[in-house]
N, C-alpha and C. Protein backbone atom coordinates (compact mmCIF):
# COMPACT_ATOMS: atom_id res chain seq x y z
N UNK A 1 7.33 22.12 -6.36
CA UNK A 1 7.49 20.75 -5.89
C UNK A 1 6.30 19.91 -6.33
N UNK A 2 6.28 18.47 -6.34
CA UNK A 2 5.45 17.62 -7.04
C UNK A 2 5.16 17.22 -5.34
N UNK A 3 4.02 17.37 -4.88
CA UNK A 3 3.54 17.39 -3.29
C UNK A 3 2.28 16.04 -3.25
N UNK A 4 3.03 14.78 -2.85
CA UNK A 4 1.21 13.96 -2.78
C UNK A 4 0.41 14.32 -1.38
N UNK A 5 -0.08 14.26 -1.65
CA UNK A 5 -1.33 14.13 -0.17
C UNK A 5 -1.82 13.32 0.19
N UNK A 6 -1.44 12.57 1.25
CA UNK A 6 -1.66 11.61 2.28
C UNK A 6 -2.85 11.72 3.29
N UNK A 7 -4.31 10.80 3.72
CA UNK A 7 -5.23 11.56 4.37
C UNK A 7 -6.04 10.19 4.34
N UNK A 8 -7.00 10.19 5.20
CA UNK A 8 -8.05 9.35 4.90
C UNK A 8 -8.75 9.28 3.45
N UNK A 9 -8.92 8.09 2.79
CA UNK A 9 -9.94 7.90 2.12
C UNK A 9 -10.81 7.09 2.06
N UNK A 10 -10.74 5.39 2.83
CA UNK A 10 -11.23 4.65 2.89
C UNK A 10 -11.64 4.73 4.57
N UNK A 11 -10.73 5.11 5.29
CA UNK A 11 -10.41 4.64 6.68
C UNK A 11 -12.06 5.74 7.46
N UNK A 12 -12.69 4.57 8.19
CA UNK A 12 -13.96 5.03 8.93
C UNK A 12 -15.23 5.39 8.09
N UNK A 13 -15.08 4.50 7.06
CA UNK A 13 -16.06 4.34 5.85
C UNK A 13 -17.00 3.30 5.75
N UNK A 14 -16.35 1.93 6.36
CA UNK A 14 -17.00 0.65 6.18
C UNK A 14 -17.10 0.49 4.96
N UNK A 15 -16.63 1.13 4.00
CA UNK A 15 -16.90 1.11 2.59
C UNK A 15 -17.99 1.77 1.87
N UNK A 16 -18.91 2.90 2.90
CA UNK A 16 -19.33 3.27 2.04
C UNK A 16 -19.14 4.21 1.02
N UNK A 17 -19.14 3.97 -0.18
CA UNK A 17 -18.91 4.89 -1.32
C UNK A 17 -19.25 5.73 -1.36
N UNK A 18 -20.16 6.88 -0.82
CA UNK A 18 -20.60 8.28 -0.40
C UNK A 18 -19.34 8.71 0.02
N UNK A 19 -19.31 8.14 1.58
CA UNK A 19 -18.15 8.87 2.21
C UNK A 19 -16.60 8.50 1.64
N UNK A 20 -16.12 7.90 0.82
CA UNK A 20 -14.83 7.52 0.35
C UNK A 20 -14.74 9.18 -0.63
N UNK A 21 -16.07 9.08 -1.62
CA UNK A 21 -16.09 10.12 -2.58
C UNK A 21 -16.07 11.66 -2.12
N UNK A 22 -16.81 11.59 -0.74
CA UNK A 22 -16.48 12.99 0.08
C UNK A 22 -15.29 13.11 0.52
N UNK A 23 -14.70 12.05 0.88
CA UNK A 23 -12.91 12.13 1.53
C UNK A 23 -11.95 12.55 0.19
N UNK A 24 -12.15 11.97 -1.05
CA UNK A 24 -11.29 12.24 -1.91
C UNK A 24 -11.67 13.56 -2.46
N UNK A 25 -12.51 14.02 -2.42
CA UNK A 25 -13.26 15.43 -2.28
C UNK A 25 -12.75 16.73 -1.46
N UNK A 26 -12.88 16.13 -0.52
CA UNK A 26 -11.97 16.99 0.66
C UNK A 26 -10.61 17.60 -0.01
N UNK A 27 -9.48 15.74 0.06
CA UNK A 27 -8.36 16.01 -0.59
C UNK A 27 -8.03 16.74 -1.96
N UNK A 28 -9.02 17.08 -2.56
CA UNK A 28 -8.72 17.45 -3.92
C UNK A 28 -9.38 19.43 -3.73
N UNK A 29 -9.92 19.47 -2.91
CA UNK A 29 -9.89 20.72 -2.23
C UNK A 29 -8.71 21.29 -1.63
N UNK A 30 -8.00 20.78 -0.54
CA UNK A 30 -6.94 21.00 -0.53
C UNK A 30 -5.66 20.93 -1.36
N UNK A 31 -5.74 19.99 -2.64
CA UNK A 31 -5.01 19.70 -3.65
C UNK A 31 -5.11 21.31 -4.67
N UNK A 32 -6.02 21.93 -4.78
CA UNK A 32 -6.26 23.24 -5.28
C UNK A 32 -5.31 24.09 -4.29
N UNK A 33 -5.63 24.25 -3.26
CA UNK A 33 -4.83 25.15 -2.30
C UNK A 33 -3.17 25.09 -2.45
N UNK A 34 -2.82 23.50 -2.94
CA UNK A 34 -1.17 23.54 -3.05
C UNK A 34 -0.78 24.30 -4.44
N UNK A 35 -2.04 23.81 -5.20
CA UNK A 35 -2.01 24.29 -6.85
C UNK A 35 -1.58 25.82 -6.74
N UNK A 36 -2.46 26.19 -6.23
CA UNK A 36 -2.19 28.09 -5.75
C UNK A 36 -1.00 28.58 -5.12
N UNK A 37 -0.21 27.71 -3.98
CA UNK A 37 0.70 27.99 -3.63
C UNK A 37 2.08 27.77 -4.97
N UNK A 38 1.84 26.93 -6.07
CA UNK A 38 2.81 27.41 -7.03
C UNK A 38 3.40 25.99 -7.15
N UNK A 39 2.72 24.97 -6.24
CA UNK A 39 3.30 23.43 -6.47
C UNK A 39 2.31 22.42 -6.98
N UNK A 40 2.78 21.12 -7.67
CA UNK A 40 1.93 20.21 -8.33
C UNK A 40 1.65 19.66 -7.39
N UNK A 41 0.04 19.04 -6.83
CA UNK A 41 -0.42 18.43 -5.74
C UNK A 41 -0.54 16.99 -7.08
N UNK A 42 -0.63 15.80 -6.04
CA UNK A 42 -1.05 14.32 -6.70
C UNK A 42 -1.55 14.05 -5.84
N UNK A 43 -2.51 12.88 -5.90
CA UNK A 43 -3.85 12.30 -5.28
C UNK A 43 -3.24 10.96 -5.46
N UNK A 44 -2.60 9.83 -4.85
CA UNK A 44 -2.55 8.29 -5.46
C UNK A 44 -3.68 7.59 -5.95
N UNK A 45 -4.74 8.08 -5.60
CA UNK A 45 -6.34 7.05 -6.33
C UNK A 45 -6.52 8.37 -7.79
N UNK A 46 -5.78 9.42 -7.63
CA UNK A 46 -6.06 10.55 -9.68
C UNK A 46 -5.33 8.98 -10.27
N UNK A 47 -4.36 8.32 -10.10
CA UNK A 47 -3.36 7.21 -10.67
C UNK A 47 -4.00 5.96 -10.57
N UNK A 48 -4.14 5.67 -9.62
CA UNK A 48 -4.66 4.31 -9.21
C UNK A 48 -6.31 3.79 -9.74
N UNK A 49 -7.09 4.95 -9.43
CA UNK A 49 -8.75 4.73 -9.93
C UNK A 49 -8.98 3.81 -11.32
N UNK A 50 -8.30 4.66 -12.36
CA UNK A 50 -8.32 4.51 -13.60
C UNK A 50 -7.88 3.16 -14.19
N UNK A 51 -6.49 3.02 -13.49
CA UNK A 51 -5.74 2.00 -13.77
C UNK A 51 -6.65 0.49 -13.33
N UNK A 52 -7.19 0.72 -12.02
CA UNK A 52 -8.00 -0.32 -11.54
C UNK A 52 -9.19 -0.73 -12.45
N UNK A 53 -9.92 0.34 -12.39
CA UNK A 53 -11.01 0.45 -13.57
C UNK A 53 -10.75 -0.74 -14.51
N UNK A 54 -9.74 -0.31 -15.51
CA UNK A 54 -9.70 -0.83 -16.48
C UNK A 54 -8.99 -2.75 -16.19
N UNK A 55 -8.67 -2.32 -15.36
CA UNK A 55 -8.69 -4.21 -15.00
C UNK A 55 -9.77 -4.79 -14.15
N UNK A 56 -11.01 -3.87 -14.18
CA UNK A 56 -11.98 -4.46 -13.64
C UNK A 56 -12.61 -4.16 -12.43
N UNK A 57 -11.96 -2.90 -11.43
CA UNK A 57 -12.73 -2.70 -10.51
C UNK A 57 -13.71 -2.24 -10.78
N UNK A 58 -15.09 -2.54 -9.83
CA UNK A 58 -16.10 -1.94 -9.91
C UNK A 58 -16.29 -0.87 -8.80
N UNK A 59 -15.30 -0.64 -7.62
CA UNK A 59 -15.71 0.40 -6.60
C UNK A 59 -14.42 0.32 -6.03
N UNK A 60 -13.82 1.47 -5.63
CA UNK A 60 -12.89 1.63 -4.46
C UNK A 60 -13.51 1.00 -3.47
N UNK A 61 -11.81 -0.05 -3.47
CA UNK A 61 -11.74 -0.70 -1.75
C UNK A 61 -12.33 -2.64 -2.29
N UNK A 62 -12.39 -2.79 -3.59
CA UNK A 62 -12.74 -3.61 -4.12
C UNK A 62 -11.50 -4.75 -4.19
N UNK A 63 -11.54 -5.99 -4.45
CA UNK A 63 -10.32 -6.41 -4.48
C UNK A 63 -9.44 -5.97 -5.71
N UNK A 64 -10.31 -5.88 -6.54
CA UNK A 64 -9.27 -5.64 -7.35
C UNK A 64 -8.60 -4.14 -7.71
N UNK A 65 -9.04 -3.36 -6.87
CA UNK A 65 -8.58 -2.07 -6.55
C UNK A 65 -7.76 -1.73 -5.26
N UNK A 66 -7.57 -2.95 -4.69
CA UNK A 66 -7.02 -3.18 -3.76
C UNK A 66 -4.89 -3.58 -4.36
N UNK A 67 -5.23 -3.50 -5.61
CA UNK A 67 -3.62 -4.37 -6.06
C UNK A 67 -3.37 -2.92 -6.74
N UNK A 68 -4.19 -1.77 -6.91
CA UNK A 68 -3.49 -0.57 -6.87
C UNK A 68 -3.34 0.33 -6.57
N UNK A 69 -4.36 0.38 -5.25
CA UNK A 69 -4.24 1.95 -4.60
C UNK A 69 -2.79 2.40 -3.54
N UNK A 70 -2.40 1.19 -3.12
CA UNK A 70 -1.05 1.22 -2.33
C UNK A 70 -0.32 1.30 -3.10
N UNK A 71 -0.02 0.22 -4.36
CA UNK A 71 1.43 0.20 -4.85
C UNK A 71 1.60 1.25 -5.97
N UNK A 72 0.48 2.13 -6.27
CA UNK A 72 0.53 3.24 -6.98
C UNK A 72 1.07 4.33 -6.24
N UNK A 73 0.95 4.51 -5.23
CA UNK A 73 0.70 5.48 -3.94
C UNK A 73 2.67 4.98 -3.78
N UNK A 74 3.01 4.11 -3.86
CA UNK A 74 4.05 3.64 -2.99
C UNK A 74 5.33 4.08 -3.93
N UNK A 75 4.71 3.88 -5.46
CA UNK A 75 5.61 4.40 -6.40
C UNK A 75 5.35 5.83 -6.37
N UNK A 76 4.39 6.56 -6.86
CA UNK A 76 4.82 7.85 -6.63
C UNK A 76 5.18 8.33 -5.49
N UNK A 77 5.56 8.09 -4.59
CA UNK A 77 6.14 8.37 -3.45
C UNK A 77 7.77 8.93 -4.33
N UNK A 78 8.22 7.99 -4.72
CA UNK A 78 9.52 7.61 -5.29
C UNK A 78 9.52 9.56 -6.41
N UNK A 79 8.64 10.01 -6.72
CA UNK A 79 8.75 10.54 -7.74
C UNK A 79 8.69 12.14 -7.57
N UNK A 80 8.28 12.16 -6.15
CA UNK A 80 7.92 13.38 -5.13
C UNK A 80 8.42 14.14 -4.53
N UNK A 81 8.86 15.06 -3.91
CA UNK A 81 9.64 15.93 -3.20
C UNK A 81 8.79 16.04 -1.91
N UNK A 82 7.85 15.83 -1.90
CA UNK A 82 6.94 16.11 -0.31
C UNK A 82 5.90 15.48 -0.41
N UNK A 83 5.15 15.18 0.74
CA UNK A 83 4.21 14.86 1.00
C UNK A 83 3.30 15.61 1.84
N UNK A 84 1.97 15.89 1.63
CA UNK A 84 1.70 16.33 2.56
C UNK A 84 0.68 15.61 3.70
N UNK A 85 0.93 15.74 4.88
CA UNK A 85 -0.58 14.69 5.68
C UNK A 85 -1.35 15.20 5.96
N UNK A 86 -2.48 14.93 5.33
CA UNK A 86 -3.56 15.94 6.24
C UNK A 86 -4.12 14.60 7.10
N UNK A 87 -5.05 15.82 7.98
CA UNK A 87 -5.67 15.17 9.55
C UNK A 87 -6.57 14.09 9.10
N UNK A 88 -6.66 13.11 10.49
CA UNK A 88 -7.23 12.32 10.16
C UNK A 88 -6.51 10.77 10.37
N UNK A 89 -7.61 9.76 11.03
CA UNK A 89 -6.35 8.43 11.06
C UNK A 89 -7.14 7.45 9.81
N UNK A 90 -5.37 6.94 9.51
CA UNK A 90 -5.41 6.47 8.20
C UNK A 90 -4.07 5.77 7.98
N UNK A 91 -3.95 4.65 8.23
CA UNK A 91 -3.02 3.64 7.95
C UNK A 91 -1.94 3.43 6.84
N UNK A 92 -2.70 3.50 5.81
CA UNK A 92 -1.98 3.88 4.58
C UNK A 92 -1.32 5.46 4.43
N UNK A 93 -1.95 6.62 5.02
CA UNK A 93 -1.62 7.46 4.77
C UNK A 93 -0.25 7.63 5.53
N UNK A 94 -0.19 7.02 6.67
CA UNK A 94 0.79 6.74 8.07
C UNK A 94 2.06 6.46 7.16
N UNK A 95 1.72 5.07 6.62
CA UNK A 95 2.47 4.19 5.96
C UNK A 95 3.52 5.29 4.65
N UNK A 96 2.54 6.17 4.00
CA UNK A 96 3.41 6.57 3.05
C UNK A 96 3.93 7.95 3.35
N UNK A 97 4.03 8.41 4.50
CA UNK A 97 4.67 9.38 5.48
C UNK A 97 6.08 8.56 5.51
N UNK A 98 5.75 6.74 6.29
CA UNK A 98 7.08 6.63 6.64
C UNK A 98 8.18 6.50 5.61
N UNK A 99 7.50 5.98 4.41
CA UNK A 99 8.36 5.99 3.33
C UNK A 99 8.87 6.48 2.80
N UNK A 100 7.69 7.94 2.80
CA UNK A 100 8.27 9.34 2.39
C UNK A 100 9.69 10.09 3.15
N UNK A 101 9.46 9.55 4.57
CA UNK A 101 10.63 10.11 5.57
C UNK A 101 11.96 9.29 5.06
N UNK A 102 11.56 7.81 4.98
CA UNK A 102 12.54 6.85 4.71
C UNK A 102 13.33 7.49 3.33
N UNK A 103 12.38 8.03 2.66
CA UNK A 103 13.34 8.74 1.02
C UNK A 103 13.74 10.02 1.40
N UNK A 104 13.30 10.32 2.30
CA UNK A 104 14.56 11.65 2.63
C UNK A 104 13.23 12.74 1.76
N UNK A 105 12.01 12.56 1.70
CA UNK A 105 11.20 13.76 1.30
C UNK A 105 10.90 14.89 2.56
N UNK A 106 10.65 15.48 2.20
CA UNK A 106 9.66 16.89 2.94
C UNK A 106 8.67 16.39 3.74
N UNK A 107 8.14 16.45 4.67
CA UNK A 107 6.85 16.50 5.32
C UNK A 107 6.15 17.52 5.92
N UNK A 108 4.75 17.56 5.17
CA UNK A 108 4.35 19.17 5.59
C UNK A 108 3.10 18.01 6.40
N UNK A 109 2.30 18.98 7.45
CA UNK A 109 1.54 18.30 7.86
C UNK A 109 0.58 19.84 8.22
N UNK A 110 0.23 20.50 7.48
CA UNK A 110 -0.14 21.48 7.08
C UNK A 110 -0.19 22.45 6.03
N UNK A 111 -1.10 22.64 5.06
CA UNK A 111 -1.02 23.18 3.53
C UNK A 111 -0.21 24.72 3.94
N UNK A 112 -0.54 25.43 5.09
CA UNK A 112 0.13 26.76 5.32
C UNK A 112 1.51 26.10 5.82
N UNK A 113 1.81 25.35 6.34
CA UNK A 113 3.36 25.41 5.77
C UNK A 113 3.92 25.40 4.99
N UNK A 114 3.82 24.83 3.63
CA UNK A 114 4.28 24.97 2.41
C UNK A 114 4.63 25.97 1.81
N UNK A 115 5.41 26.41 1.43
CA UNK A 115 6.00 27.75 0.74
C UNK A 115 5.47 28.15 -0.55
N UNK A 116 4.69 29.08 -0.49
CA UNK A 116 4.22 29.65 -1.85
C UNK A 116 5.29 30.29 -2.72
N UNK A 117 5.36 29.66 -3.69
CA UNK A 117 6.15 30.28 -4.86
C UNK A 117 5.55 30.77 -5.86
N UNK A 118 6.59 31.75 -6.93
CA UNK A 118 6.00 32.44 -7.92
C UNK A 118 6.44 31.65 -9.08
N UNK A 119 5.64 31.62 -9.93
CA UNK A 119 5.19 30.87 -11.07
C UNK A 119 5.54 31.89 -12.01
């Protein structure tokens, strides 16, 4: 399954860029753990960072990184079979749970639920 992960990244940061980079850190730790279980994990800011970049952001949470970390996040939703939430409150992450439910995806809200498959 193509699995995004939903979680804090900005949320209880104030913006600072330390802790945004430890949160997406976290997630990409657990993004290994889905890797192992035999499914593709996605990150919406692995998509969104780059894209922003190059039209000019200078930092997550910037305005102009602000016009793609949701609507990147909102499209691959569309492209996914599950989501997963990890802990933690986070608005956006909330948000693309409901959408995810609204498309009729999977919701794991734990990496050990996910079913390990063989590759």
């Amino acid at each position: 399954m193509l699995i995004l992960l939903a979680g804090p990244v900005r949320s209880g940061t104030n913006g600072d860029q330390a802790l945004i980079h430890a949160n997406l850190r976290k997630m990409e730790q657990v993004a290994l753990a889905v890797y192992h279980k035999g499914h593709t994990p996605v990150i919406g800011e692995w998509l969104a960072l780059p894209l922003a970049q190059m039209a000019g952001s200078e930092s997550i949470g910037d305005e102009i990184s602000q016009q793609f970390l949701y609507p990147v996040a909102h499209r691959l939703i569309h492209c996914c079979e599950a989501i997963l939430r990890l802990p933690g409150a986070s608005a956006g992450a909330d948000n693309d749970v409901r959408i995810g439910r609204e498309a009729g995806l999977t919701i794991f809200t734990h990496v050990d639920s996910i079913p390990t498959i063989q590759v």
